[in-house]
C-alpha atoms as a PDB file:
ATOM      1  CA  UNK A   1    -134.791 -17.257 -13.415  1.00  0.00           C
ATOM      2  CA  UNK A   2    -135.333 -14.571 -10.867  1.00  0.00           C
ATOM      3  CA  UNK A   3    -135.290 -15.188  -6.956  1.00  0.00           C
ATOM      4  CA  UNK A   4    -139.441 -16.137  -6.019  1.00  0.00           C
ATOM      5  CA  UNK A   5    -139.784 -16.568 -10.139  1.00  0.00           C
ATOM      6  CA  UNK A   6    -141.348 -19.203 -11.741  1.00  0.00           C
ATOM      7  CA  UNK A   7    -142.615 -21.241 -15.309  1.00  0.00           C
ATOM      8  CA  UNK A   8    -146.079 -21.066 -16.906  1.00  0.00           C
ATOM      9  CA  UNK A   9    -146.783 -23.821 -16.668  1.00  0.00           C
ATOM     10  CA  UNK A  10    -145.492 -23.962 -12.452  1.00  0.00           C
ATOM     11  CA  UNK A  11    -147.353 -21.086 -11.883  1.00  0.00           C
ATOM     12  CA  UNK A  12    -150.542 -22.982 -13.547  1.00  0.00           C
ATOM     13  CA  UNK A  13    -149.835 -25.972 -11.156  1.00  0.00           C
ATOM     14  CA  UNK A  14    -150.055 -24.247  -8.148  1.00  0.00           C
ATOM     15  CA  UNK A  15    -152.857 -22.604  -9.447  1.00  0.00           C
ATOM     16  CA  UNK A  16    -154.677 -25.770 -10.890  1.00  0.00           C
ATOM     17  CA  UNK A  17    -155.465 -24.325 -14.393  1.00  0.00           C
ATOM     18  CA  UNK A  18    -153.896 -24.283 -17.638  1.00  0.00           C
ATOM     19  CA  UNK A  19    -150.585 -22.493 -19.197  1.00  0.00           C
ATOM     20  CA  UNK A  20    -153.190 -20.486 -21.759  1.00  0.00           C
ATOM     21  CA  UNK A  21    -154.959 -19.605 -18.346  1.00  0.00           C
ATOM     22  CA  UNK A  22    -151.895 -18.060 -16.560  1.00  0.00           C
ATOM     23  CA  UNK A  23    -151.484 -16.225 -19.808  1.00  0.00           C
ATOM     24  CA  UNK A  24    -155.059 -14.697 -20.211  1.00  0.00           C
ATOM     25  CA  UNK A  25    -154.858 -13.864 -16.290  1.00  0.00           C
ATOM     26  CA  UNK A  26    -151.483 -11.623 -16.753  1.00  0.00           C
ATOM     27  CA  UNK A  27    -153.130 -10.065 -20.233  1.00  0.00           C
ATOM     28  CA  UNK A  28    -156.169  -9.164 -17.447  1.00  0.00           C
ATOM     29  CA  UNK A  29    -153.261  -7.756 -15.218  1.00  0.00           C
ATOM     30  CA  UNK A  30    -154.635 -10.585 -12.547  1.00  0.00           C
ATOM     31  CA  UNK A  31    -150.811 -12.473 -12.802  1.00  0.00           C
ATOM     32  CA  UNK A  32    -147.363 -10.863 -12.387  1.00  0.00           C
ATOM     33  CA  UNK A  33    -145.275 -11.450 -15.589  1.00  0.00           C
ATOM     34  CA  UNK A  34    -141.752 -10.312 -15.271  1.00  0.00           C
ATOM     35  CA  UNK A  35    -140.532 -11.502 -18.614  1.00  0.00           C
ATOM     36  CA  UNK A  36    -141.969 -13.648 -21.222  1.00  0.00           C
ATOM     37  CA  UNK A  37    -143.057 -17.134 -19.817  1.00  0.00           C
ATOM     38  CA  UNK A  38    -142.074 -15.871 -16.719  1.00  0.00           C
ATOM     39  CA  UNK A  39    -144.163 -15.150 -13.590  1.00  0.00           C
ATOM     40  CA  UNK A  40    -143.741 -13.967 -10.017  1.00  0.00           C
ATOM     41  CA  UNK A  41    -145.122 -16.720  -7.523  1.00  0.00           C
ATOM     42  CA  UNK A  42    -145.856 -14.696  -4.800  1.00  0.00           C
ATOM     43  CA  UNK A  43    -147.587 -11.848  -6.496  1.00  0.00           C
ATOM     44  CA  UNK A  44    -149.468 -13.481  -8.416  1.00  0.00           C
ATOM     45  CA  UNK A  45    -150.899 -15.719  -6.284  1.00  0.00           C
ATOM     46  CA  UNK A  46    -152.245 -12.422  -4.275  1.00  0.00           C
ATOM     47  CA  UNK A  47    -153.300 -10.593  -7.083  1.00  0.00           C
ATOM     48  CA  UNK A  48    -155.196 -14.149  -8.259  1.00  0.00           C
ATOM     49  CA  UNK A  49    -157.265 -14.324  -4.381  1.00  0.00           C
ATOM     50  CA  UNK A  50    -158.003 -10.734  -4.096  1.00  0.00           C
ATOM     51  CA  UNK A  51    -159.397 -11.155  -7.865  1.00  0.00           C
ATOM     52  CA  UNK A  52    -161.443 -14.089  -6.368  1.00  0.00           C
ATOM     53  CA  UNK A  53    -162.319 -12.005  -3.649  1.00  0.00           C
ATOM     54  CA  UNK A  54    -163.240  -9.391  -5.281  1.00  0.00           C
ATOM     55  CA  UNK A  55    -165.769 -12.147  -7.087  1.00  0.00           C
ATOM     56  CA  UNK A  56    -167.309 -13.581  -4.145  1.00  0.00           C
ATOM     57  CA  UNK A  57    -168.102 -10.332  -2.577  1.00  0.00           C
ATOM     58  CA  UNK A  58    -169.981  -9.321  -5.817  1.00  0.00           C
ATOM     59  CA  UNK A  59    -167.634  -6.589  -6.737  1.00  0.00           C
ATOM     60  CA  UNK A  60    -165.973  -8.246  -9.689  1.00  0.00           C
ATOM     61  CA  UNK A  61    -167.807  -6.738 -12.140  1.00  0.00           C
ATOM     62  CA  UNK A  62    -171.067  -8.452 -14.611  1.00  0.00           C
ATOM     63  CA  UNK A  63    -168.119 -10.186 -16.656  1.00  0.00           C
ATOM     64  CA  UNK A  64    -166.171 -11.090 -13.889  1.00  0.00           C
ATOM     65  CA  UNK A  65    -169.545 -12.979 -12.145  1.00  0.00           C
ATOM     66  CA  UNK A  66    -170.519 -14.275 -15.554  1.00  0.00           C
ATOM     67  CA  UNK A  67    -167.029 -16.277 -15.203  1.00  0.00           C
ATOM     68  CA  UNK A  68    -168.102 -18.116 -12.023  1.00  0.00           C
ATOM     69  CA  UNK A  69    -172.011 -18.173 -12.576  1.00  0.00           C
ATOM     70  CA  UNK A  70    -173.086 -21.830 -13.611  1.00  0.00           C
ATOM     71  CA  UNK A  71    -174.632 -22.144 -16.965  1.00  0.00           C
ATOM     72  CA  UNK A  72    -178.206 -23.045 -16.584  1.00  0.00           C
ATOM     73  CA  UNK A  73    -178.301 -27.060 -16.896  1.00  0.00           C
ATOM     74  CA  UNK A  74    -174.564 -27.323 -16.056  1.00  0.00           C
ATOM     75  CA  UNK A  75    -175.226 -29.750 -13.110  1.00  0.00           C
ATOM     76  CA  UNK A  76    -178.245 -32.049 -14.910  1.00  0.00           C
ATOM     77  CA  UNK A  77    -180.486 -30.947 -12.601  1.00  0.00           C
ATOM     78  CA  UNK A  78    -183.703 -30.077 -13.492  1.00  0.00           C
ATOM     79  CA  UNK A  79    -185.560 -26.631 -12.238  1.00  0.00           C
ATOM     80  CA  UNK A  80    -189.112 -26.345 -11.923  1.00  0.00           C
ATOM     81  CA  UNK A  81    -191.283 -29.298 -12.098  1.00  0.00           C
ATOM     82  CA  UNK A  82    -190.853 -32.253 -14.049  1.00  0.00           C
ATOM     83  CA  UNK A  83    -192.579 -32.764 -17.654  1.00  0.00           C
ATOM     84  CA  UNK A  84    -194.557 -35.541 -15.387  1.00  0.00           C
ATOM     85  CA  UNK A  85    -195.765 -33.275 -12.701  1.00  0.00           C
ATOM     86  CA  UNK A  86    -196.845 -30.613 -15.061  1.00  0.00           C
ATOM     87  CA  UNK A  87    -198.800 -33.011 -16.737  1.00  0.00           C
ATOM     88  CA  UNK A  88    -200.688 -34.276 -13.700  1.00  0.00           C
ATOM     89  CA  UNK A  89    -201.053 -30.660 -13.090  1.00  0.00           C
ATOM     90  CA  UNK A  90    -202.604 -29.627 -15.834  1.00  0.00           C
ATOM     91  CA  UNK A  91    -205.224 -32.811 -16.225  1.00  0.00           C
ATOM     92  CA  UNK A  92    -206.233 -31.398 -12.822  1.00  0.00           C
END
């Protein structure tokens, strides 16, 4: 392996997703493949944050926000009022 090279499935450790991740994200030009299963740390890494960045700042594109948005009832809280309260509301 190359000098600053490294493994799918490395590369996906210090990254904290999966092997199929890494894989999609250098498909999406977003991780530096030199050869098959094999992936430059470094550049990588930077293309990965600016990517992120690039997110954050609301420049990533609808798709790219979609990614990162959470799904509505994702965190099993409710929105609005509660079947309860609108109830109450309405006998009002």
């Amino acid at each position: 392996m190359r000098d600053g090279a490294v493994s799918a499935r490395e590369l996906a450790e210090w990254l904290g997703m999966s092997e199929g991740k890494i894989r999609e994200l250098a498909r999406e030009k977003r991780a530096v493949r030199l050869a098959v299963g094999e992936y430059d740390l470094k550049a990588s890494v930077q293309t990965y944050t600016a990517h992120l960045r690039e997110v954050a700042a609301g420049r990533g594109g609808e798709e790219a926000r979609a990614r990162f948005e959470p799904r509505a009832g994702a965190t099993g809280f409710r929105t609005g009022r509660s079947s309860r309260a609108q109830k109450r509301g309405s006998e009002r």
